[in-house]
N, C-alpha and C. Protein backbone atom coordinates (compact mmCIF):
# COMPACT_ATOMS: atom_id res chain seq x y z
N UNK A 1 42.09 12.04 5.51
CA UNK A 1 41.01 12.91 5.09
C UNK A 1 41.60 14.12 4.36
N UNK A 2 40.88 14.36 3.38
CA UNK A 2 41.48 15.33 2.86
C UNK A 2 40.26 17.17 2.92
N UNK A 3 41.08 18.21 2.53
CA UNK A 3 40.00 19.64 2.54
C UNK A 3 39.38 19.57 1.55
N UNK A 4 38.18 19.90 1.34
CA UNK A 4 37.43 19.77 0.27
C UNK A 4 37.20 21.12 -0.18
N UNK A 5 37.20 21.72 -0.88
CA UNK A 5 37.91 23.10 -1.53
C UNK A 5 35.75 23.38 -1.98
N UNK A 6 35.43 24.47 -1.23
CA UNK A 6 33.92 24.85 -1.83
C UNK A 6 34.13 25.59 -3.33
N UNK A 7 32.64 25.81 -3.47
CA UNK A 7 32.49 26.48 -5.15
C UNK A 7 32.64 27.93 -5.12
N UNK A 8 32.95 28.29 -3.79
CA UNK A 8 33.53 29.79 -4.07
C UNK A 8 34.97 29.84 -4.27
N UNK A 9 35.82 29.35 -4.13
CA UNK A 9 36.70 29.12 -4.61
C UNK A 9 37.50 29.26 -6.20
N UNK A 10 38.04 29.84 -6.47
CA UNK A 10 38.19 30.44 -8.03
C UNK A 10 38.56 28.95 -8.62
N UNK A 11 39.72 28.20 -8.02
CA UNK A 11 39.98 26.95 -8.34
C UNK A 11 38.92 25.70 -8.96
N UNK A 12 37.94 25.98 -8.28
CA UNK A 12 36.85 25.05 -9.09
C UNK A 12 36.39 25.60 -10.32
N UNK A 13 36.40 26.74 -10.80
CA UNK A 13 36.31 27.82 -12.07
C UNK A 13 37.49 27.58 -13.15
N UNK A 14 38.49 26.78 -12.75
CA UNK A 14 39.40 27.09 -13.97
C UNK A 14 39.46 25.38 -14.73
N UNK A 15 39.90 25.45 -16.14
CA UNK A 15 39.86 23.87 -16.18
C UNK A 15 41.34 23.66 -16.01
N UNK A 16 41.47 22.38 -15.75
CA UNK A 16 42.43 21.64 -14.46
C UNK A 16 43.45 21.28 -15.75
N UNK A 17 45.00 21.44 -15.41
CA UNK A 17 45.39 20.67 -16.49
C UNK A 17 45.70 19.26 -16.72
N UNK A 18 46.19 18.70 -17.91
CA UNK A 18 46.62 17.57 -17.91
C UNK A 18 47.73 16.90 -16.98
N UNK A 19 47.76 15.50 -16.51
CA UNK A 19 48.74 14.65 -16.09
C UNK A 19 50.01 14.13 -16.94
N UNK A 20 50.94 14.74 -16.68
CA UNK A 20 51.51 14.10 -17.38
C UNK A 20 51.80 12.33 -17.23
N UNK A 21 52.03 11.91 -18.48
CA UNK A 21 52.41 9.93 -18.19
C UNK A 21 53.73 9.75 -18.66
N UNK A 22 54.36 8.78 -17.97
CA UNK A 22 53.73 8.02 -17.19
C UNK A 22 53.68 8.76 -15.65
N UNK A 23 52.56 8.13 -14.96
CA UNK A 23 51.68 8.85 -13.42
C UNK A 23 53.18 9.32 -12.72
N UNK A 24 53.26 9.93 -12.24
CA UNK A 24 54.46 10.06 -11.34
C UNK A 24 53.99 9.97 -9.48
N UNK A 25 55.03 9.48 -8.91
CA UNK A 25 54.60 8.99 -7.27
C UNK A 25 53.68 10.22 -6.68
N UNK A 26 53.99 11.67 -7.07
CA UNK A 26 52.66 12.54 -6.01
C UNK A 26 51.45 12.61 -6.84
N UNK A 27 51.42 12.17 -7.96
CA UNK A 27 49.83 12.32 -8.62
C UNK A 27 49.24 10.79 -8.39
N UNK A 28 50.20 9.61 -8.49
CA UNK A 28 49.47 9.03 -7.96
C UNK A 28 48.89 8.92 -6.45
N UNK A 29 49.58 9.31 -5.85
CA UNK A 29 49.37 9.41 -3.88
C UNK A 29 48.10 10.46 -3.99
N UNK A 30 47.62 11.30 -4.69
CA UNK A 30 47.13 12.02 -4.45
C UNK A 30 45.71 11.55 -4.93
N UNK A 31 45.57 10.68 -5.89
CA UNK A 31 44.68 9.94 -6.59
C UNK A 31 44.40 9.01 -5.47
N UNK A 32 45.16 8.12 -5.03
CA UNK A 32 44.90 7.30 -3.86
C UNK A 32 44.71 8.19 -2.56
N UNK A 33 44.66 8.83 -2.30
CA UNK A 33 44.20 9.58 -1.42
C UNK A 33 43.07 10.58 -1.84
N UNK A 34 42.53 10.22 -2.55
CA UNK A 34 41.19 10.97 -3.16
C UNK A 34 40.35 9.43 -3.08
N UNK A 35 40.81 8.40 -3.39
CA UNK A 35 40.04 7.12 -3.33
C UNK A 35 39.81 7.05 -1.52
N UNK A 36 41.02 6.97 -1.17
CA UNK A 36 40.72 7.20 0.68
C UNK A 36 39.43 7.88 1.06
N UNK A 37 39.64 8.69 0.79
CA UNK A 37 38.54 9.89 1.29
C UNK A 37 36.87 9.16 0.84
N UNK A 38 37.04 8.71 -0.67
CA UNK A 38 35.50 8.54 -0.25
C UNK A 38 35.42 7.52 0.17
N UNK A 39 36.40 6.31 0.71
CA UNK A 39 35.85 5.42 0.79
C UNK A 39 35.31 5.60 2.25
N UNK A 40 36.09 6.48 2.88
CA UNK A 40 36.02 6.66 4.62
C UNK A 40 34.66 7.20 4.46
N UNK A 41 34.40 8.70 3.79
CA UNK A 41 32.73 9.44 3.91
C UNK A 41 31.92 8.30 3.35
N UNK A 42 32.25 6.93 2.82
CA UNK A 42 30.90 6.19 2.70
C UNK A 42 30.66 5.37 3.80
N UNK A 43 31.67 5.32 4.81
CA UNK A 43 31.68 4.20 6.30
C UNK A 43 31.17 5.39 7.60
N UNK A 44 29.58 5.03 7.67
CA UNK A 44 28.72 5.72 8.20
C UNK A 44 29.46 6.32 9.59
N UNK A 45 29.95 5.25 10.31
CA UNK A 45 30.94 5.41 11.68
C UNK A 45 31.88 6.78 11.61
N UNK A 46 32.91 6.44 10.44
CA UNK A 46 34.19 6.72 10.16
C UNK A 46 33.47 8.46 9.48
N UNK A 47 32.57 8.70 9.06
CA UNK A 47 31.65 9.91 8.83
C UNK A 47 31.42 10.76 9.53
N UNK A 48 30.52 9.86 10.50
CA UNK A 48 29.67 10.52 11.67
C UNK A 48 30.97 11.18 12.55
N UNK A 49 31.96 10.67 12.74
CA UNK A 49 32.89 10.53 13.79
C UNK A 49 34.14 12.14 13.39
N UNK A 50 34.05 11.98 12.22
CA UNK A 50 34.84 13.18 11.34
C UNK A 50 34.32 14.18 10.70
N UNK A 51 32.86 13.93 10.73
CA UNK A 51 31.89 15.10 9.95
C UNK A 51 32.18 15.33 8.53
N UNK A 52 32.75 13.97 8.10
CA UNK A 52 32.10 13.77 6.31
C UNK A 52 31.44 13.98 5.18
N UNK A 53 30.67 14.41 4.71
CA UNK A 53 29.46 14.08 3.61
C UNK A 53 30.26 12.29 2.70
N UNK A 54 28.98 11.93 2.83
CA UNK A 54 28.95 11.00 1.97
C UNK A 54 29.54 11.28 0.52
N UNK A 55 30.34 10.63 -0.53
CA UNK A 55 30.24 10.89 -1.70
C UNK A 55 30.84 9.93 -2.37
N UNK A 56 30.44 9.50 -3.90
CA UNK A 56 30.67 9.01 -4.73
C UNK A 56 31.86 9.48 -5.88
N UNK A 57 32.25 10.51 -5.64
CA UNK A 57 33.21 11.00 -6.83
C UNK A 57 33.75 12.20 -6.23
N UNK A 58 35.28 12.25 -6.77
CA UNK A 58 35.81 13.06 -6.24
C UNK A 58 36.82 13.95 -7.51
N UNK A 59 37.07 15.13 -7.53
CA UNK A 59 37.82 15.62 -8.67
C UNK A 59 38.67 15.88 -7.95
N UNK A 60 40.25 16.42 -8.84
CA UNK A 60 41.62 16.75 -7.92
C UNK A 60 41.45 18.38 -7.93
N UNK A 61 40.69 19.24 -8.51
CA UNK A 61 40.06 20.68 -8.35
C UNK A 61 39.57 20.49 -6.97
N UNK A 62 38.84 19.59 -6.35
CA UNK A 62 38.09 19.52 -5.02
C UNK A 62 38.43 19.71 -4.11
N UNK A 63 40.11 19.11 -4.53
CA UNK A 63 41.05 19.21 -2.96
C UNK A 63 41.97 19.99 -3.44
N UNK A 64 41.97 21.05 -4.26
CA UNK A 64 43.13 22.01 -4.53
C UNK A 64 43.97 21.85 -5.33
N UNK A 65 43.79 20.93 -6.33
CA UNK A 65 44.92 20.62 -7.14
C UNK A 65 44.12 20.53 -8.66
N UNK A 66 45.14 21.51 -9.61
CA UNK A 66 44.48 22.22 -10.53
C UNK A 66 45.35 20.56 -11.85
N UNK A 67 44.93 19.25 -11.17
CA UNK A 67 45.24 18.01 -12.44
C UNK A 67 44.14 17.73 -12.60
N UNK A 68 44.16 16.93 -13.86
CA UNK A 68 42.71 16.10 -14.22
C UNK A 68 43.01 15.00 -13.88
N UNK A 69 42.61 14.91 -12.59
CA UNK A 69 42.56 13.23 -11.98
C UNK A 69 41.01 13.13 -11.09
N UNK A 70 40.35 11.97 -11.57
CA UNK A 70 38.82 12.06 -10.63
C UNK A 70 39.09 10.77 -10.48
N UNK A 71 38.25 10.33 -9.62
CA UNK A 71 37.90 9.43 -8.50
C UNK A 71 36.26 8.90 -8.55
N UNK A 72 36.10 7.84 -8.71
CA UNK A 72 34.52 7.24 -8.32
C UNK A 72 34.49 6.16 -7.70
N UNK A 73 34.33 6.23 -6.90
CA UNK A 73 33.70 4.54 -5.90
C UNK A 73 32.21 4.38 -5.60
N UNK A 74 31.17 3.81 -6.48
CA UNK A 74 30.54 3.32 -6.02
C UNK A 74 29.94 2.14 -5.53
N UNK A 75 28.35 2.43 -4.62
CA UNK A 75 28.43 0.91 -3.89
C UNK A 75 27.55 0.56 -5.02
N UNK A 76 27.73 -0.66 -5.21
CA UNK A 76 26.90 -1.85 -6.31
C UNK A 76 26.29 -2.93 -5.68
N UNK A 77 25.41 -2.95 -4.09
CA UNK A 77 25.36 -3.46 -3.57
C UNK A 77 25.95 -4.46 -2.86
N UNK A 78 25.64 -4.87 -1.84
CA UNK A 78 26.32 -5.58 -1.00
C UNK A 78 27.95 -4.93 -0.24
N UNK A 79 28.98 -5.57 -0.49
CA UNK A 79 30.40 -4.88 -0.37
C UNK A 79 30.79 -4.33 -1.73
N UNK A 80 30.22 -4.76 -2.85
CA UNK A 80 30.60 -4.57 -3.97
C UNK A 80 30.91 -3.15 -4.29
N UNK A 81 32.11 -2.78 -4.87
CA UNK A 81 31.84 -1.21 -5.25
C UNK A 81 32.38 -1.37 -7.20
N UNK A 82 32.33 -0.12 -7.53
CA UNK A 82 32.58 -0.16 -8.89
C UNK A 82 33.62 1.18 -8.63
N UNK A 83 34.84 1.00 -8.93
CA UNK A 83 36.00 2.32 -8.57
C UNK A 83 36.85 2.63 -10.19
N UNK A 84 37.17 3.83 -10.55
CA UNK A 84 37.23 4.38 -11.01
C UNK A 84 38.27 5.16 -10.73
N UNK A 85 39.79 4.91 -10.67
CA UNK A 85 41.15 6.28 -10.56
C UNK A 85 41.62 6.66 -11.93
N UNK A 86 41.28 8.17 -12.83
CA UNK A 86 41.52 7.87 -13.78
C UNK A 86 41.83 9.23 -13.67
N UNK A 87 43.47 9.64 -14.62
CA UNK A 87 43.70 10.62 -14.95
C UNK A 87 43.40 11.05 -16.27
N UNK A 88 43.26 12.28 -17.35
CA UNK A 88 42.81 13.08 -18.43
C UNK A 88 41.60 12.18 -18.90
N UNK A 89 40.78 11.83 -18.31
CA UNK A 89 39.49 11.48 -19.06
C UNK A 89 39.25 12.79 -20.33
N UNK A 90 38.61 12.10 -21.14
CA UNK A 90 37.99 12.49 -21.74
C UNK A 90 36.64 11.47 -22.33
N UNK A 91 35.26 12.21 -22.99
CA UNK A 91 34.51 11.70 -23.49
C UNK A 91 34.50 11.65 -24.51
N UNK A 92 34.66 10.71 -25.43
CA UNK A 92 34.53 10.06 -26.51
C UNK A 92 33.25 10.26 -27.56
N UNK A 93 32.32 9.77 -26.81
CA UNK A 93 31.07 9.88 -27.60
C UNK A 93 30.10 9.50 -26.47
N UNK A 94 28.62 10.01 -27.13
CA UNK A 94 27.75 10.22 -25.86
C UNK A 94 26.33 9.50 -26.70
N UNK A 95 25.40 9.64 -26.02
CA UNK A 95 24.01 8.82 -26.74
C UNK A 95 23.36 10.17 -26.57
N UNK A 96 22.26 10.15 -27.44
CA UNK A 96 21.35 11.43 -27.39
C UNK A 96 20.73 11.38 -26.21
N UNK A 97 20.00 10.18 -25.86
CA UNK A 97 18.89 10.24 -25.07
C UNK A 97 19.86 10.54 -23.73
N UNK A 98 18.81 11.04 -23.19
CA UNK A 98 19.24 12.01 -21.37
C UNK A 98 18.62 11.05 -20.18
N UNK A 99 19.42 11.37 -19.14
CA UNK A 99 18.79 11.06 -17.88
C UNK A 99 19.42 11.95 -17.06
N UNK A 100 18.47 11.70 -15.99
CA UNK A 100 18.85 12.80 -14.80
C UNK A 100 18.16 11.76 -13.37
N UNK A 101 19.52 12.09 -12.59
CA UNK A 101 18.81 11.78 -10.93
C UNK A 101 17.30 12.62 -10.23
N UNK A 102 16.53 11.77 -10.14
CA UNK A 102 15.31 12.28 -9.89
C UNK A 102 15.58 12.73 -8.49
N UNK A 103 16.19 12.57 -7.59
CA UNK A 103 16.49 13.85 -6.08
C UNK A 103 17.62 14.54 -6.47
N UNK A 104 17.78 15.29 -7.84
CA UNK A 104 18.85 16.24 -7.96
C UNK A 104 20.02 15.45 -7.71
N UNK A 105 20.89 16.37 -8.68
CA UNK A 105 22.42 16.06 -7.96
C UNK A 105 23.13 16.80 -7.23
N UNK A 106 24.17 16.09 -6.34
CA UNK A 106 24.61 16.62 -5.54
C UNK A 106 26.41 17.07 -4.97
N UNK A 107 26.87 17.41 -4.54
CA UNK A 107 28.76 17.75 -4.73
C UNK A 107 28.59 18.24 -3.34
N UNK A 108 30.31 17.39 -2.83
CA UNK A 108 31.06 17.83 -2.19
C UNK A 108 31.77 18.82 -1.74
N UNK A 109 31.67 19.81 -2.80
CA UNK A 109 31.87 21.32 -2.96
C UNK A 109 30.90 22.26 -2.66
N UNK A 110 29.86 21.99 -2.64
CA UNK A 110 28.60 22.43 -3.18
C UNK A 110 27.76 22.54 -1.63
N UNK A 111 27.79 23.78 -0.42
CA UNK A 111 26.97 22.94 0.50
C UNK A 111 25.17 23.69 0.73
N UNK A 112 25.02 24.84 -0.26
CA UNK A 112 23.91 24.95 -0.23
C UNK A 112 22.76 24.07 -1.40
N UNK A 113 21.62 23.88 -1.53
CA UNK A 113 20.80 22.93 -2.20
C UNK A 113 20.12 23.76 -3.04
N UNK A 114 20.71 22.71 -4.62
CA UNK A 114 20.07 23.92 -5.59
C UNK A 114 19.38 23.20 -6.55
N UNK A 115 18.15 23.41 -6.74
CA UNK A 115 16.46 22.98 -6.81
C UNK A 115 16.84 22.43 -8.55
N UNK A 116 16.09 21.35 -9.17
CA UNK A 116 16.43 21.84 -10.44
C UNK A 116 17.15 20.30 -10.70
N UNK A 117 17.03 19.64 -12.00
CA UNK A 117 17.35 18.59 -12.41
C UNK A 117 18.49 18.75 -13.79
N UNK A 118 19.63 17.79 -13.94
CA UNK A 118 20.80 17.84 -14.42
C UNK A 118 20.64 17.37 -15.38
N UNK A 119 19.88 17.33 -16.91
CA UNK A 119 20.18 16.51 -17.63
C UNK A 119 21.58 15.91 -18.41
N UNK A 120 21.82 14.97 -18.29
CA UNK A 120 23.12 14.07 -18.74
C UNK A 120 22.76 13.20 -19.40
N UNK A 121 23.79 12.88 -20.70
CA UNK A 121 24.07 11.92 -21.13
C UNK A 121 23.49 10.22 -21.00
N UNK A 122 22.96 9.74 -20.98
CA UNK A 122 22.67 8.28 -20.41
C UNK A 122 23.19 7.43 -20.66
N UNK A 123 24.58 7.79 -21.80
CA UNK A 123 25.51 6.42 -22.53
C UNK A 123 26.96 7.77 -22.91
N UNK A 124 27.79 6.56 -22.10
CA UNK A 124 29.09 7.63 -22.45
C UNK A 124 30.06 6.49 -23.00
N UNK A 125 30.86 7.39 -23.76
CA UNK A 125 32.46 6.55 -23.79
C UNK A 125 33.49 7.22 -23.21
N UNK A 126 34.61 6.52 -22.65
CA UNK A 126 35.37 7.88 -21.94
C UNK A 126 36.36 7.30 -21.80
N UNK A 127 37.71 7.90 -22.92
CA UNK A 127 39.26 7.49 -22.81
C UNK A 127 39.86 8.25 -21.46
N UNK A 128 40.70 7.38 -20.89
CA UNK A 128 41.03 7.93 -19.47
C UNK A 128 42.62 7.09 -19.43
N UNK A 129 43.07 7.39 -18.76
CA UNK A 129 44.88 6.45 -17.83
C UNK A 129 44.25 5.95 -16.45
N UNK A 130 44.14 4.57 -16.80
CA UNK A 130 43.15 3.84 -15.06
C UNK A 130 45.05 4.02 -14.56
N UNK A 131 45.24 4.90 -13.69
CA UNK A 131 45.76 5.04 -12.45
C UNK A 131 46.26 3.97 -11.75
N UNK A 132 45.10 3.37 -11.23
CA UNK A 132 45.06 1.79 -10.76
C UNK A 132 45.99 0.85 -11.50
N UNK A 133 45.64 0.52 -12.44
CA UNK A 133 46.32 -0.39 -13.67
C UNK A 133 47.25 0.01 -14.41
N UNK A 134 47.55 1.34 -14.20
CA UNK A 134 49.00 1.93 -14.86
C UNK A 134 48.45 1.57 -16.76
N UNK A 135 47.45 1.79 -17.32
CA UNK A 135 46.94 1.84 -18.34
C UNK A 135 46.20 2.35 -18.74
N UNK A 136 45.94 2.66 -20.46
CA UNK A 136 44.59 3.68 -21.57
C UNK A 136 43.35 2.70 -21.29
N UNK A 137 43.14 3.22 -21.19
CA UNK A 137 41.70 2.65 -21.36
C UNK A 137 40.26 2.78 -21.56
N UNK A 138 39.30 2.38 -21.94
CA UNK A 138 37.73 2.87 -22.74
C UNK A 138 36.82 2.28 -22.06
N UNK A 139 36.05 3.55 -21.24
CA UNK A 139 35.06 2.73 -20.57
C UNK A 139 33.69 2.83 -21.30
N UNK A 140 32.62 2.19 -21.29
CA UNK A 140 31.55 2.35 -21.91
C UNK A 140 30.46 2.22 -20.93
N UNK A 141 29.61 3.37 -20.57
CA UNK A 141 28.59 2.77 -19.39
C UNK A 141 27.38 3.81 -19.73
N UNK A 142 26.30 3.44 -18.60
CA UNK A 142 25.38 3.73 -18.80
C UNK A 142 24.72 4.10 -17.62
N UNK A 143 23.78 4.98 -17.14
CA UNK A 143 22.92 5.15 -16.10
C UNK A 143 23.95 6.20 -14.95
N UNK A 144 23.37 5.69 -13.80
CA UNK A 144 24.00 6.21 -12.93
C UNK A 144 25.45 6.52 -12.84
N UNK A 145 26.50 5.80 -13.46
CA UNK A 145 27.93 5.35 -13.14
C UNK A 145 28.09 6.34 -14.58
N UNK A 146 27.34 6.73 -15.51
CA UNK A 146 28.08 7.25 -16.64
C UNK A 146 27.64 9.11 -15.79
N UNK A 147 26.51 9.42 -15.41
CA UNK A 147 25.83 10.36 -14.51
C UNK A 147 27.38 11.09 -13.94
N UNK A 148 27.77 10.19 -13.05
CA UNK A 148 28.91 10.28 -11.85
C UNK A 148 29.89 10.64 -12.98
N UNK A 149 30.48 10.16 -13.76
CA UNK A 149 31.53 10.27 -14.73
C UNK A 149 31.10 12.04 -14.76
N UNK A 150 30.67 11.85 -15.70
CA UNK A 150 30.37 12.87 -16.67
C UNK A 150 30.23 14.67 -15.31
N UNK A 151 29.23 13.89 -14.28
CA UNK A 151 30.13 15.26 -13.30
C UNK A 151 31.22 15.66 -12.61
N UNK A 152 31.60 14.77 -12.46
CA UNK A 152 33.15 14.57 -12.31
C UNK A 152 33.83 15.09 -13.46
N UNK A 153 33.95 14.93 -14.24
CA UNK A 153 34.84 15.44 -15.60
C UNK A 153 34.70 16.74 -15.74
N UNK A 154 33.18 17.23 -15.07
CA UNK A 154 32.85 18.54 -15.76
C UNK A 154 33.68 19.48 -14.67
N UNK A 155 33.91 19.05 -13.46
CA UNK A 155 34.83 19.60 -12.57
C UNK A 155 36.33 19.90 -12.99
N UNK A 156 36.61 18.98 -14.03
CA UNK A 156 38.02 18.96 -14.55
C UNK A 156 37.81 20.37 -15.62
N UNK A 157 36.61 21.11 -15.72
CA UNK A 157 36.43 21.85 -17.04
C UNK A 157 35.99 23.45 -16.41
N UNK A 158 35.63 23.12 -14.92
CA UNK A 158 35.29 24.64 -14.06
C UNK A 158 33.87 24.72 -13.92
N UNK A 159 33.44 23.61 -14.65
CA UNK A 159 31.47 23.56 -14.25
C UNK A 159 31.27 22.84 -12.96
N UNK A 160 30.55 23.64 -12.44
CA UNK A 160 29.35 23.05 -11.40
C UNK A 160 28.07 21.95 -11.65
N UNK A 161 27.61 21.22 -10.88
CA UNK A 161 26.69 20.95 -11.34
C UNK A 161 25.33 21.98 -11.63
N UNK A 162 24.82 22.82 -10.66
CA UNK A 162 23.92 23.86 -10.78
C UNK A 162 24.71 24.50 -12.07
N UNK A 163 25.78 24.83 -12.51
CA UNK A 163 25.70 25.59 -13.37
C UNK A 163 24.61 25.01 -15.02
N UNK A 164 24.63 23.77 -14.80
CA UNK A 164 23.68 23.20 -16.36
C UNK A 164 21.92 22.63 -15.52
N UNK A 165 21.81 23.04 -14.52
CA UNK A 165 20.15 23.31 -14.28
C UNK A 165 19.13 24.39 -14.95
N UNK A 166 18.67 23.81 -15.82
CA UNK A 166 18.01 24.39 -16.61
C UNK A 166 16.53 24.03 -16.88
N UNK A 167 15.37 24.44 -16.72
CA UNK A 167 14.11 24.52 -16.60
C UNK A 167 13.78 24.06 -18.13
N UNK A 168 14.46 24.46 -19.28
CA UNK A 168 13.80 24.25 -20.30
C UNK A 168 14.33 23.05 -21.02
N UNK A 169 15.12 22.49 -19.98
CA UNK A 169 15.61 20.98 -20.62
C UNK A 169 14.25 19.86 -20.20
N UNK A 170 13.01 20.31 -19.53
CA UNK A 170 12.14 19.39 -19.30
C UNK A 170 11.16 19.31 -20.66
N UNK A 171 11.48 20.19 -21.73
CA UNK A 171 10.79 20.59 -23.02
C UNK A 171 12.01 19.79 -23.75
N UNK A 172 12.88 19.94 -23.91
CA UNK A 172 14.12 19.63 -24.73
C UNK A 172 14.16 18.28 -24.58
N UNK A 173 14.08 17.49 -23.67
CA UNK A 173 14.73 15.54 -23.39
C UNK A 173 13.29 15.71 -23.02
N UNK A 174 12.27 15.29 -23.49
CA UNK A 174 10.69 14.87 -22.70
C UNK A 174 11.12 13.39 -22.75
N UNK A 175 12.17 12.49 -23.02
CA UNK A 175 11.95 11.31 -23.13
C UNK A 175 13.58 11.05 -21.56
N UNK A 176 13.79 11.62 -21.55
CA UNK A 176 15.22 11.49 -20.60
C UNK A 176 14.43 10.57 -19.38
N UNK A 177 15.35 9.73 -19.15
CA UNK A 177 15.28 8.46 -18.21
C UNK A 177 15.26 8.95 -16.87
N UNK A 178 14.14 8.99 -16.11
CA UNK A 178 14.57 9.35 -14.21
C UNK A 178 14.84 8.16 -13.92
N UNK A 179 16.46 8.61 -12.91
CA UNK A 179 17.50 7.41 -12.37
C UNK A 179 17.32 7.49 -10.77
């Protein structure tokens, strides 16, 4: 288990620097041990038992470490997950049209609840080093899994999610997708 570093914290405020490549043994351990962590806060037992939050994505700002390395495991039903160890993401290119999680989004950092919908991206591209695979690589996605990306990354940059809740983005995207 690892400390999960809150948003008062100056560290979540600064953007994180680059990894150098090829990965070296403590950025990767530290990446795999950012995959650890959520996989344990998603095993309800292994949660309850350690006082967890659930989560889907994890940045290396989260646990104190000022690299751009994030983390996503999600479930895709059944056992299935869709995982994600990727150091210097970046986004490539994005689609106009928006979506946003219709119960807000939410962070591991983050433990008071702040009212207010995220508009994002609904189509990303995003050059990254899969960690995992010791390779460049281009992901292309959509919906929820590009959602998760894209806040995750913004952690690598010193944004919050509340920091882009904005009231007048329901005038701006009237067509943005609820996910």
């Amino acid at each position: 288990m690892l400390k999960i570093f809150k948003d008062s914290d100056p560290l979540l405020r600064k953007r994180a620097e680059p990894v150098p490549l090829p990965i070296s043994a403590s950025d990767r351990n530290l990446a795999l041990a950012m995959l650890a962590h959520l996989k344990e806060s998603q095993d309800p037992e292994f949660a309850e038992k350690h006082k967890l939050r659930a989560g889907v994505g994890l940045a290396a700002p989260q646990v104190g470490e000022s690299k751009q390395i994030i983390v996503v495991h999600l479930p895709r039903g059944g056992n299935d997950r869709l995982t994600y160890v990727l150091a210097n993401p970046v986004i490539l290119s994005s689609s106009i049209r928006r979506a946003y999680l219709r119960s807000g989004e939410g962070c591991l950092s983050v433990d008071e609840p702040h009212e207010g919908h995220v508009y994002r991206h609904y189509k990303i591209k995003v050059k990254a080093y899969d960690i995992l695979n010791d390779e460049e690589i281009e992901i292309n996605t959509f919906g929820y899994p590009a959602i998760v990306l894209q806040h995750e990354i913004d952690h690598l940059h010193g944004v919050l999610f509340y920091d882009r809740i904005n009231d007048e983005n329901k005038v701006r995207y009237p067509d943005a997708l609820s996910l």
